[in-house]
PDB file of N, CA and C in Angstrom:
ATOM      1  N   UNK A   1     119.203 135.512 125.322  1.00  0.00           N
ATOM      2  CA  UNK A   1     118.108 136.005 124.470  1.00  0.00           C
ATOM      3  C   UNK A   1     118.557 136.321 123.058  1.00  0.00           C
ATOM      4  N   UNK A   2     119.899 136.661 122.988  1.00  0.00           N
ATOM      5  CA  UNK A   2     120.174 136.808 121.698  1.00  0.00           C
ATOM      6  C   UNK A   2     120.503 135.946 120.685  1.00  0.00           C
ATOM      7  N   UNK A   3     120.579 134.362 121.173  1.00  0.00           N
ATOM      8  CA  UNK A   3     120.723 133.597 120.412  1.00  0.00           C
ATOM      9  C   UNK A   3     119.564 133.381 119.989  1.00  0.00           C
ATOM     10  N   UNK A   4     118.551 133.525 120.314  1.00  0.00           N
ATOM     11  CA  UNK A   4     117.420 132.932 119.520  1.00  0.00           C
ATOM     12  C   UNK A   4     117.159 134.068 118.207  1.00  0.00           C
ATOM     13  N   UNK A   5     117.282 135.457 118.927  1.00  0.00           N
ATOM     14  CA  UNK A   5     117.105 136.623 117.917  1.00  0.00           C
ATOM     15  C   UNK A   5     117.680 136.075 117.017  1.00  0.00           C
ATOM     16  N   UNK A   6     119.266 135.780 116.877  1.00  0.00           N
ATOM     17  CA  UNK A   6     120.061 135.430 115.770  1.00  0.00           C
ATOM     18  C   UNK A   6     119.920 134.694 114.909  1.00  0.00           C
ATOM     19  N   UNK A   7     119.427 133.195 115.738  1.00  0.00           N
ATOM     20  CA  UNK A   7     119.052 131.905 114.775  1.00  0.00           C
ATOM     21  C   UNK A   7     117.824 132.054 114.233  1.00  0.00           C
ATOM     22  N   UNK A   8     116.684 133.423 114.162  1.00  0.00           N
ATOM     23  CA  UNK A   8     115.356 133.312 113.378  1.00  0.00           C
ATOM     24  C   UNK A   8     115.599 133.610 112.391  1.00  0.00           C
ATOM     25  N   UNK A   9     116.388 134.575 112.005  1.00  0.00           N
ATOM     26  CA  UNK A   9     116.349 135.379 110.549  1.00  0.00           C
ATOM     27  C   UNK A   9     117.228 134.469 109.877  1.00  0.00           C
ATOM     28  N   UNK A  10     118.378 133.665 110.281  1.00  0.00           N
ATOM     29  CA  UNK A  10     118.758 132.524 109.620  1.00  0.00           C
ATOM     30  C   UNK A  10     118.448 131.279 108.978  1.00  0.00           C
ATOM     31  N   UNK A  11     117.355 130.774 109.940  1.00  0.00           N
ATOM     32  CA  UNK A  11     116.380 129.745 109.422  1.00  0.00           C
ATOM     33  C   UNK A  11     115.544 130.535 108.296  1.00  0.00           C
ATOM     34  N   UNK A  12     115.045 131.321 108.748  1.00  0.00           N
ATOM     35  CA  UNK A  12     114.365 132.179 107.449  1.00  0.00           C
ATOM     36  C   UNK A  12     114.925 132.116 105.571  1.00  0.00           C
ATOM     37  N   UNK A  13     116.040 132.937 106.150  1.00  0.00           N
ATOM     38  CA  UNK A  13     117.157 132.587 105.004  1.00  0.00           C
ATOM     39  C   UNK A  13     117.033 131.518 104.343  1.00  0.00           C
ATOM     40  N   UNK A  14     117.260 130.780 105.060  1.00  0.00           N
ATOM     41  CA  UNK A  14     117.911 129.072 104.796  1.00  0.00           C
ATOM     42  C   UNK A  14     116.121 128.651 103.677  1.00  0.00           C
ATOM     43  N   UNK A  15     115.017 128.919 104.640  1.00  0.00           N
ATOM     44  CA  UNK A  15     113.859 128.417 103.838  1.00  0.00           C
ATOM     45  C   UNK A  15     113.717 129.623 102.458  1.00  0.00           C
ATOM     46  N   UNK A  16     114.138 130.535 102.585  1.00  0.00           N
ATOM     47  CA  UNK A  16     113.756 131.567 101.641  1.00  0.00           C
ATOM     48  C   UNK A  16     114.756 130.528 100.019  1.00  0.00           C
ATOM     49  N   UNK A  17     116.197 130.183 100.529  1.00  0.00           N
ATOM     50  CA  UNK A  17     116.968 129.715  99.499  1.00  0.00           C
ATOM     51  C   UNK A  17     116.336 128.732  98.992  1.00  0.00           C
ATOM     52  N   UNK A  18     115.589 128.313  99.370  1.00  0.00           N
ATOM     53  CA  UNK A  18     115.603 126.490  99.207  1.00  0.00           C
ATOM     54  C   UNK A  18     114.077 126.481  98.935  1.00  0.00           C
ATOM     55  N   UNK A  19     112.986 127.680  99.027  1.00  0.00           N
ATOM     56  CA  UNK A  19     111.965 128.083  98.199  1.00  0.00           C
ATOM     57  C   UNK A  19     112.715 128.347  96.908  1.00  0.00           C
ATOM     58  N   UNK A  20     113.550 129.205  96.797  1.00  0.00           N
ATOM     59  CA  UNK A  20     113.754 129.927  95.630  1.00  0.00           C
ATOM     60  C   UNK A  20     114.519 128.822  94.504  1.00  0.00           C
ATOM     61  N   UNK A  21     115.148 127.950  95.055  1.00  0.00           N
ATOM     62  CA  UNK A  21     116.300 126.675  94.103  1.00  0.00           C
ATOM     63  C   UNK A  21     114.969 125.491  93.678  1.00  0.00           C
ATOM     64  N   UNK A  22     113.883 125.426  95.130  1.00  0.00           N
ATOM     65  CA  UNK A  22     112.934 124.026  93.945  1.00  0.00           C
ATOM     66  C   UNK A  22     112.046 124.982  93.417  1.00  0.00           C
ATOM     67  N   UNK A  23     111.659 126.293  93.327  1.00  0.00           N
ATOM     68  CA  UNK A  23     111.221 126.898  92.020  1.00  0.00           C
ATOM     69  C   UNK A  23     111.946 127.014  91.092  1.00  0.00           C
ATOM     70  N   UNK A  24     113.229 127.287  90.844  1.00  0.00           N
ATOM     71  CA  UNK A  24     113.998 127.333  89.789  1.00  0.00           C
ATOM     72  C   UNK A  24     114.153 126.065  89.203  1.00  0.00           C
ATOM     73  N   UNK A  25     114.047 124.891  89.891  1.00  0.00           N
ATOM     74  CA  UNK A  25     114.360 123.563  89.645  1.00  0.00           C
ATOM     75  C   UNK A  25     112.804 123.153  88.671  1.00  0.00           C
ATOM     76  N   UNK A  26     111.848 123.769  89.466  1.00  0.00           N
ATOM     77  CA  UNK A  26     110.566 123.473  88.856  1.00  0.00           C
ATOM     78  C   UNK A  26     110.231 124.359  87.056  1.00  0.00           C
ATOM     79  N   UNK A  27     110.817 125.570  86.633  1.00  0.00           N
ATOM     80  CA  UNK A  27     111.257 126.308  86.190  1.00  0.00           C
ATOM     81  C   UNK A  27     111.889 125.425  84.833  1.00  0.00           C
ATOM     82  N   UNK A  28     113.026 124.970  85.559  1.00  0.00           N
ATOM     83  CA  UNK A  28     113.832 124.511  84.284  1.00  0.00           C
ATOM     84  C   UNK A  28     113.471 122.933  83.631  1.00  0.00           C
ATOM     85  N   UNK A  29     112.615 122.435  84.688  1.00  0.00           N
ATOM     86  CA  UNK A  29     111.687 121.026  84.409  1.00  0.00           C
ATOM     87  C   UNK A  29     110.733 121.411  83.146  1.00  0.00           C
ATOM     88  N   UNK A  30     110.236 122.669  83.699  1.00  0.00           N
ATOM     89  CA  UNK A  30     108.966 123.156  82.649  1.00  0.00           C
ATOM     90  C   UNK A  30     109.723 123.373  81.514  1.00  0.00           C
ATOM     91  N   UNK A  31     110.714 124.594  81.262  1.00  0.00           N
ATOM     92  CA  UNK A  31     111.260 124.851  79.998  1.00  0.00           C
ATOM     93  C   UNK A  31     111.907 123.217  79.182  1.00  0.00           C
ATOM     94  N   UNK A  32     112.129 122.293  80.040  1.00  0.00           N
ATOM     95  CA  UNK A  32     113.117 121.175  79.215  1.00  0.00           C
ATOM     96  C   UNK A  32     111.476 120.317  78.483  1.00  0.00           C
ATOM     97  N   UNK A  33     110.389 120.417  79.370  1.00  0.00           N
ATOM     98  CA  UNK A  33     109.225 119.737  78.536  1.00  0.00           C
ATOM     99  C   UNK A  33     108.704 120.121  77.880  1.00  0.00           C
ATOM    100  N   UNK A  34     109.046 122.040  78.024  1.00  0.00           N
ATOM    101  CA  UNK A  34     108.443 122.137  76.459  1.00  0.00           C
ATOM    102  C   UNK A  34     109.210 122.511  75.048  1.00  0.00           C
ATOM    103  N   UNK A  35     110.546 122.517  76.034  1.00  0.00           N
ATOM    104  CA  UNK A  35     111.686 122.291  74.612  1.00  0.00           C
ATOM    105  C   UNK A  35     111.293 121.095  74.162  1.00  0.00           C
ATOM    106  N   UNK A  36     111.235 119.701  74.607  1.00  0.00           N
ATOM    107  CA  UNK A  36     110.813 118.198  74.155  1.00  0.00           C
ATOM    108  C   UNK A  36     109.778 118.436  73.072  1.00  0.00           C
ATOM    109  N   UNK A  37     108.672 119.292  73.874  1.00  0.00           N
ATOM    110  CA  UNK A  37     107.270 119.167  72.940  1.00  0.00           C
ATOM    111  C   UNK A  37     107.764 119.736  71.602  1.00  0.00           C
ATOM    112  N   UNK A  38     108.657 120.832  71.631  1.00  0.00           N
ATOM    113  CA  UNK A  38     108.798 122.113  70.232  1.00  0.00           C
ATOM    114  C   UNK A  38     109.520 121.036  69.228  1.00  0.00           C
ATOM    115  N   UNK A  39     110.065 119.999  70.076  1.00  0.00           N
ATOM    116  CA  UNK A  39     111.208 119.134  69.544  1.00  0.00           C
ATOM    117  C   UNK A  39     110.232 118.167  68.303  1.00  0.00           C
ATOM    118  N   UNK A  40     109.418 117.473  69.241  1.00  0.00           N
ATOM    119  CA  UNK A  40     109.031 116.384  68.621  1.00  0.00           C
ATOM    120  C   UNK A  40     107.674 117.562  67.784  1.00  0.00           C
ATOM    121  N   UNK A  41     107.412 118.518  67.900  1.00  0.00           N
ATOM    122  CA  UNK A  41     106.080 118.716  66.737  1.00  0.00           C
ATOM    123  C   UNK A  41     107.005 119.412  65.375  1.00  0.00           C
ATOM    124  N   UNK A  42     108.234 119.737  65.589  1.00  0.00           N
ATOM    125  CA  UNK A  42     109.591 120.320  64.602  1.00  0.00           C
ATOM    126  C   UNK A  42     109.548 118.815  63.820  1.00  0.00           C
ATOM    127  N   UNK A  43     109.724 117.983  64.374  1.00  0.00           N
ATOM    128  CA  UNK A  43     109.798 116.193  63.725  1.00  0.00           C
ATOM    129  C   UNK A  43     108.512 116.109  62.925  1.00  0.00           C
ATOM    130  N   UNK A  44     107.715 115.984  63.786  1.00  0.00           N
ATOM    131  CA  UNK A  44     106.312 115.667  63.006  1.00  0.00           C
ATOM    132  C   UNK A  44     106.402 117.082  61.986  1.00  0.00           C
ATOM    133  N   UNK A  45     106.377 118.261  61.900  1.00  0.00           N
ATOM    134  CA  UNK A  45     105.834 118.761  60.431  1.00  0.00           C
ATOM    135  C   UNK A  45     107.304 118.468  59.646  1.00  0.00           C
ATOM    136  N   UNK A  46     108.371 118.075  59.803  1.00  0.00           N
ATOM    137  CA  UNK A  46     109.693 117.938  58.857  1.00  0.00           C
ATOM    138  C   UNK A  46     109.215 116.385  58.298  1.00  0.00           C
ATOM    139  N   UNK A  47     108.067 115.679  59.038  1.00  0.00           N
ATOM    140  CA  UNK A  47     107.932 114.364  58.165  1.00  0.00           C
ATOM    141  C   UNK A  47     106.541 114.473  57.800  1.00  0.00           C
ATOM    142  N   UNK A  48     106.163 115.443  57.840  1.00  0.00           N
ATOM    143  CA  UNK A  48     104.619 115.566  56.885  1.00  0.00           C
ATOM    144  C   UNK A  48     105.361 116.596  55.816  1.00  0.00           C
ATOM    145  N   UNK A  49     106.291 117.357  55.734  1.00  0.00           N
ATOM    146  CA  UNK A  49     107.089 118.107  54.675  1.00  0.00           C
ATOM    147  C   UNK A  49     107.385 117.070  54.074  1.00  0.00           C
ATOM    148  N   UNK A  50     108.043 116.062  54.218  1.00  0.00           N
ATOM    149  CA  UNK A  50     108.820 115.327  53.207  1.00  0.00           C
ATOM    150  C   UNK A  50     107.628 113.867  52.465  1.00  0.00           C
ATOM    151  N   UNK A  51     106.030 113.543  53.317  1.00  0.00           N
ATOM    152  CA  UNK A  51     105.519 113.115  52.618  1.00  0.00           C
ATOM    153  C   UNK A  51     104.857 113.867  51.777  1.00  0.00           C
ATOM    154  N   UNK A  52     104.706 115.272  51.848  1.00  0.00           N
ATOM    155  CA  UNK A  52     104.152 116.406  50.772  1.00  0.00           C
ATOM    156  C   UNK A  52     104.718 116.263  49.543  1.00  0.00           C
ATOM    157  N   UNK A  53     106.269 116.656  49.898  1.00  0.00           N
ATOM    158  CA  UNK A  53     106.742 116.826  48.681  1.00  0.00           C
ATOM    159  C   UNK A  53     108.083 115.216  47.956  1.00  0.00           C
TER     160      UNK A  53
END
């Protein structure tokens, strides 16, 4: 009986990590697309600056 006690809270674990790593994974997907976006609208006004002036 006690092996099963043992192996629940482990599987648990195991899904709790592996919730928590593809949110973080999902996390750092988001921050890298909207570093991209800050990237390319930094481009676009540095080339509407330079047809201004």
């Amino acid at each position: 009986g006690q092996i099963i006690v043992d192996s629940i809270p482990k599987d648990l674990e195991i899904e709790k990590k592996q919730m928590v790593s593809s949110m973080l994974v999902n996390i750092l997907m988001i921050l890298q697309i909207s570093l991209f976006i800050v990237a390319i609208l930094l481009t676009i006004l540095s080339i509407i600056k330079a047809i201004i002036s």
